[in-house]
N, C-alpha and C. Protein backbone atom coordinates (compact mmCIF):
# COMPACT_ATOMS: atom_id res chain seq x y z
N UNK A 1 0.84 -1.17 0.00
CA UNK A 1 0.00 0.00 0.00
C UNK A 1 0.89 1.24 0.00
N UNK A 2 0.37 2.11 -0.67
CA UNK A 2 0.91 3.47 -0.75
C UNK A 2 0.66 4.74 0.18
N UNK A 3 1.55 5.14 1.13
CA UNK A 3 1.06 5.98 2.05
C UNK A 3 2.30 7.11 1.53
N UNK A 4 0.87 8.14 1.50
CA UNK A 4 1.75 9.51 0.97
C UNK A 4 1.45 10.49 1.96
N UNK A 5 2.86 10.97 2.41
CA UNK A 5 2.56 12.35 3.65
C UNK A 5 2.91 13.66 2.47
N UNK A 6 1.99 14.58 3.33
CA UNK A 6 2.06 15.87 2.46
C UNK A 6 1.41 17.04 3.39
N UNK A 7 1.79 18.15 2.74
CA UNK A 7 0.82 19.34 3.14
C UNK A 7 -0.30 19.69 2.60
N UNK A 8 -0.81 19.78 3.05
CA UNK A 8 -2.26 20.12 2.43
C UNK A 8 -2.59 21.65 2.73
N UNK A 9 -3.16 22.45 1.69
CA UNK A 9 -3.33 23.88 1.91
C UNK A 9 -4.89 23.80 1.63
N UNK A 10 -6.14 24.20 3.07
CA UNK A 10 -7.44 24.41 2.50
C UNK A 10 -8.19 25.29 1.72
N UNK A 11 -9.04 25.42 1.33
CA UNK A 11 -9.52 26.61 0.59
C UNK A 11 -9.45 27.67 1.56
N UNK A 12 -9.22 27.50 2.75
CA UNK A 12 -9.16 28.44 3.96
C UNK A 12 -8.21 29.14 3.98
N UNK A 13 -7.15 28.37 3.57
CA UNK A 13 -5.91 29.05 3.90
C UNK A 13 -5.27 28.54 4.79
N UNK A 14 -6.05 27.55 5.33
CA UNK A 14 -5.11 26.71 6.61
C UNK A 14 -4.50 25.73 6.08
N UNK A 15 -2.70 25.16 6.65
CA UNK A 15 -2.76 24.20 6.22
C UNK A 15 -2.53 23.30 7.33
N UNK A 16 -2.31 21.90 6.99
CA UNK A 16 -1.85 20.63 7.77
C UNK A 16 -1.02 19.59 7.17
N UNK A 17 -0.41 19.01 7.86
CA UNK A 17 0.26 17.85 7.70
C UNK A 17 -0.68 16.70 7.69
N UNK A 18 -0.33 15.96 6.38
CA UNK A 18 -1.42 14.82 5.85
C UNK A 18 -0.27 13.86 6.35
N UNK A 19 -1.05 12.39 6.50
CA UNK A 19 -0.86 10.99 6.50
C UNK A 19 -1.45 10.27 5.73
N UNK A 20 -1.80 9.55 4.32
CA UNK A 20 -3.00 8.99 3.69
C UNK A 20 -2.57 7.79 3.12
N UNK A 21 -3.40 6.64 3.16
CA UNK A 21 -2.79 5.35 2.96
C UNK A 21 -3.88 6.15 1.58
N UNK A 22 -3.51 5.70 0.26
CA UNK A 22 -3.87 6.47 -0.98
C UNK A 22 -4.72 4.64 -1.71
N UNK A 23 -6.13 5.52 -2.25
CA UNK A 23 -7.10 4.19 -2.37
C UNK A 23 -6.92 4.89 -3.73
N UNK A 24 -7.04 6.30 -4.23
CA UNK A 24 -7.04 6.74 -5.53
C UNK A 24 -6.11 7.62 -5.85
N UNK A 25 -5.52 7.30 -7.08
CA UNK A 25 -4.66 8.67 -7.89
C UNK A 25 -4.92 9.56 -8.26
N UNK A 26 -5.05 10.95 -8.30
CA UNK A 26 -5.27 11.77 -9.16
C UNK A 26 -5.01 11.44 -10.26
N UNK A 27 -6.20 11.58 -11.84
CA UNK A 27 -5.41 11.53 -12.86
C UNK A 27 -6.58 12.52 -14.08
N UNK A 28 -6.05 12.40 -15.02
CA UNK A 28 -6.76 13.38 -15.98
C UNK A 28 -7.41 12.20 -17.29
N UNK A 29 -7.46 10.73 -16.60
CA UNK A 29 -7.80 10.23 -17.56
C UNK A 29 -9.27 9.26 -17.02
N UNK A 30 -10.03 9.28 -18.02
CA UNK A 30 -11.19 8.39 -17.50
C UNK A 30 -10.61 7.23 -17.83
N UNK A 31 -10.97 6.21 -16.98
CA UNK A 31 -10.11 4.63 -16.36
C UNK A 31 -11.61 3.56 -16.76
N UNK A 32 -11.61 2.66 -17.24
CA UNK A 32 -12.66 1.43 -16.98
C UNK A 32 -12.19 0.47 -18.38
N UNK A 33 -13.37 -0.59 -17.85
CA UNK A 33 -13.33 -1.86 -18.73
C UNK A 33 -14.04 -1.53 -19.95
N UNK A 34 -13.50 -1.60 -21.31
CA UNK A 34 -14.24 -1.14 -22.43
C UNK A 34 -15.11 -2.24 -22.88
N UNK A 35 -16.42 -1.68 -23.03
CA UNK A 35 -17.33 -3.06 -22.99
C UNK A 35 -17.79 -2.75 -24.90
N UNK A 36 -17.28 -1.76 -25.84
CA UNK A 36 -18.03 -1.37 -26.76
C UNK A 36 -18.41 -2.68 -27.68
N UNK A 37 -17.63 -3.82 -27.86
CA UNK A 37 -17.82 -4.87 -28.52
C UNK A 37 -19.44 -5.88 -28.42
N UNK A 38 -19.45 -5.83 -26.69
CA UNK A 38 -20.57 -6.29 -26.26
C UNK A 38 -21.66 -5.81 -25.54
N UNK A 39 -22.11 -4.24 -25.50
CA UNK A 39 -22.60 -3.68 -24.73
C UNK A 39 -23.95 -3.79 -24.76
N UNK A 40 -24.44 -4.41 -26.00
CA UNK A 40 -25.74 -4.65 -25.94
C UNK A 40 -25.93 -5.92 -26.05
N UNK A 41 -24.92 -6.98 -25.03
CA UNK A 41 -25.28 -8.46 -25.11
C UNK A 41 -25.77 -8.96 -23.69
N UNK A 42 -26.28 -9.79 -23.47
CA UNK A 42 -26.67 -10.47 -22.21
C UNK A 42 -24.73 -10.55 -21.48
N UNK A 43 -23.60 -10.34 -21.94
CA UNK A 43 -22.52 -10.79 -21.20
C UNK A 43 -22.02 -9.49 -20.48
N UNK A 44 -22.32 -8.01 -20.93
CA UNK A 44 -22.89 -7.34 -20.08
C UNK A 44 -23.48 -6.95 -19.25
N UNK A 45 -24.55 -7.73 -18.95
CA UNK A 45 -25.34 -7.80 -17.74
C UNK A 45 -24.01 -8.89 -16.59
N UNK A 46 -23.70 -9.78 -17.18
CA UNK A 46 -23.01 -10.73 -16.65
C UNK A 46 -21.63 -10.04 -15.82
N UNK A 47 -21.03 -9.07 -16.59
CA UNK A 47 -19.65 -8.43 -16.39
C UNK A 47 -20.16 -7.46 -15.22
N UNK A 48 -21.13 -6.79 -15.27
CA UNK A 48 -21.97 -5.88 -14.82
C UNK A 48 -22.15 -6.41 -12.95
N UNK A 49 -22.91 -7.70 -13.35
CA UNK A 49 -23.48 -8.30 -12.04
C UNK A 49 -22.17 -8.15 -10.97
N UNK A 50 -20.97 -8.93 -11.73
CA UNK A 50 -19.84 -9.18 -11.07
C UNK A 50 -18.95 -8.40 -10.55
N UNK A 51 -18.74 -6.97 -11.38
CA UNK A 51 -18.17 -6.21 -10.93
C UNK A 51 -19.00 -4.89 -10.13
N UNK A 52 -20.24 -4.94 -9.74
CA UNK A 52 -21.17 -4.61 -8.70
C UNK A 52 -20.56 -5.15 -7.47
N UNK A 53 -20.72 -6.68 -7.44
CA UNK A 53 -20.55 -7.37 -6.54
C UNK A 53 -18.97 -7.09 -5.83
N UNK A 54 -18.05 -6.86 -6.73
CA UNK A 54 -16.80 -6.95 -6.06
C UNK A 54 -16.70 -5.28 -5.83
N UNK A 55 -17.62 -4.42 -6.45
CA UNK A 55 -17.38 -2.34 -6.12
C UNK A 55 -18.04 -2.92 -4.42
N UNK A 56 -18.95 -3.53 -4.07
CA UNK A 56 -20.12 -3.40 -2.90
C UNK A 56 -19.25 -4.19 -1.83
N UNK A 57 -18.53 -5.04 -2.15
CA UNK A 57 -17.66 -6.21 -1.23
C UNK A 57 -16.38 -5.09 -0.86
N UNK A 58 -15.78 -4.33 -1.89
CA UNK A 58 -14.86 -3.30 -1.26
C UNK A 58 -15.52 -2.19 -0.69
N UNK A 59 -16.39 -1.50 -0.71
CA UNK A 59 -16.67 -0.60 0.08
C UNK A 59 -17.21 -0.63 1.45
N UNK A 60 -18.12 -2.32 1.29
CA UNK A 60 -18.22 -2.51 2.68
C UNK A 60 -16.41 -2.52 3.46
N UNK A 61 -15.40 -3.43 2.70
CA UNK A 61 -14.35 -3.12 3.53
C UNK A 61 -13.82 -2.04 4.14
N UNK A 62 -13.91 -1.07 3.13
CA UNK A 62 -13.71 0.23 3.58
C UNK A 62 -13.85 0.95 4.59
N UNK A 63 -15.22 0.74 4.72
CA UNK A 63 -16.03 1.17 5.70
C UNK A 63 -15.62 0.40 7.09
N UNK A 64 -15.51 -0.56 7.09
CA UNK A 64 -15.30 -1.36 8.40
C UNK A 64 -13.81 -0.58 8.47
N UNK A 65 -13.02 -0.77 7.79
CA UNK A 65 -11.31 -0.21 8.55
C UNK A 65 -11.78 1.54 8.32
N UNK A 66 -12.33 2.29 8.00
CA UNK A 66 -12.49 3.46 8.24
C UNK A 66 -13.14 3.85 9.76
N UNK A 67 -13.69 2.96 10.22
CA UNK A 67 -14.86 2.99 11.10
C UNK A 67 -13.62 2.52 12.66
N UNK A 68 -12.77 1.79 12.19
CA UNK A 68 -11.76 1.14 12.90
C UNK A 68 -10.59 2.44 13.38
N UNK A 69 -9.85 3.28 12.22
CA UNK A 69 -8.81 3.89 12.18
C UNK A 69 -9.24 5.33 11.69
N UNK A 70 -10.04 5.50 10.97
CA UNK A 70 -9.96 6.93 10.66
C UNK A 70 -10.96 7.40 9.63
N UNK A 71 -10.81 8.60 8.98
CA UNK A 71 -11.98 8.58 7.93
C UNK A 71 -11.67 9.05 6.33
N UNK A 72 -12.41 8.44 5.45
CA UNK A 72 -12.46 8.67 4.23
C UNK A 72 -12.08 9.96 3.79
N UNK A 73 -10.96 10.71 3.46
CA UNK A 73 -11.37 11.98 2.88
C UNK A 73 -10.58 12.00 1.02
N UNK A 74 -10.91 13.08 0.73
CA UNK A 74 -10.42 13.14 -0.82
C UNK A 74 -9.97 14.54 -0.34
N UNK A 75 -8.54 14.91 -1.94
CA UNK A 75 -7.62 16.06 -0.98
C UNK A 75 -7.59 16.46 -2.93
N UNK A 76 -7.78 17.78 -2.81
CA UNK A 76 -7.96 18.59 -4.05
C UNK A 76 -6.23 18.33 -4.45
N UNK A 77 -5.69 17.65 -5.66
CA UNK A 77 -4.14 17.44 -5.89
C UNK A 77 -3.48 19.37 -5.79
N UNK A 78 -4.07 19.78 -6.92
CA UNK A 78 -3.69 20.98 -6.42
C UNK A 78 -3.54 21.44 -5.28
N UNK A 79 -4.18 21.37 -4.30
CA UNK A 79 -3.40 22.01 -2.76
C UNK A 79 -2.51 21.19 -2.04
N UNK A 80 -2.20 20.03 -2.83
CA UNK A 80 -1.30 19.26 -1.88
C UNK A 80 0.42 19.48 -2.71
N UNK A 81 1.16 19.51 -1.62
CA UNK A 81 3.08 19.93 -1.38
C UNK A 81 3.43 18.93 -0.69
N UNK A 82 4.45 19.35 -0.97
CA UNK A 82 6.25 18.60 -0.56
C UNK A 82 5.32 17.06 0.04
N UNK A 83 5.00 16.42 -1.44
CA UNK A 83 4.59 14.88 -1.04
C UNK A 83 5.55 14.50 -0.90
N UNK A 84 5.68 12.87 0.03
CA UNK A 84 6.54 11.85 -0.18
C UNK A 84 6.38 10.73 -0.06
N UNK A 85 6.11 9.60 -0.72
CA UNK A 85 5.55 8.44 -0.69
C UNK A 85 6.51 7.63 0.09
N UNK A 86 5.56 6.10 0.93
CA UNK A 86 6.53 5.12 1.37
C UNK A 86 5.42 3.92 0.65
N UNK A 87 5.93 2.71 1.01
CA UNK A 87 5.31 1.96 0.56
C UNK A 87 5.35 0.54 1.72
N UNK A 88 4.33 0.06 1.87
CA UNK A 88 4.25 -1.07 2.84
C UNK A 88 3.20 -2.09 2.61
N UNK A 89 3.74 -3.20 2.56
CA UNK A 89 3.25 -4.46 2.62
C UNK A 89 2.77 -4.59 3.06
């Protein structure tokens, strides 16, 4: 897992020292499974069912170790400085 410390500057003007085990990247690109071949087949519904099932199975996890250690937040990339990543098993 990727834990990135940084500063964070709020729209306030305040800042803080971050800790964040990182679940998402910032990026400028839309990310997914390209279904255009089969999108109007019954194996869509199928791809569909399954990867419901495994979005709903991680967020319940989430939730349980958020609920455990700390809480969900998202951090505008732009206000975040002097990152530095570690990485742990």
């Amino acid at each position: 897992m990727k834990i990135a410390k940084f500063t964070y500057k709020k729209s306030s003007g305040d800042t803080s020292e971050r800790a964040v085990i990182v679940l998402v990247e910032p990026s400028k690109f839309l990310a997914g499974i390209d279904v255009t071949s089969f999108e109007n087949t019954d194996k869509l519904a199928e791809v569909v069912k399954k990867l419901n099932a495994l979005k709903d199975s991680y967020v319940q996890m989430v939730n349980v170790i958020t609920s455990e250690v700390g809480q969900y937040k998202q951090f505008t990339a732009a206000n975040i400085s002097n990152q530095t990543d570690t990485y742990v098993k």
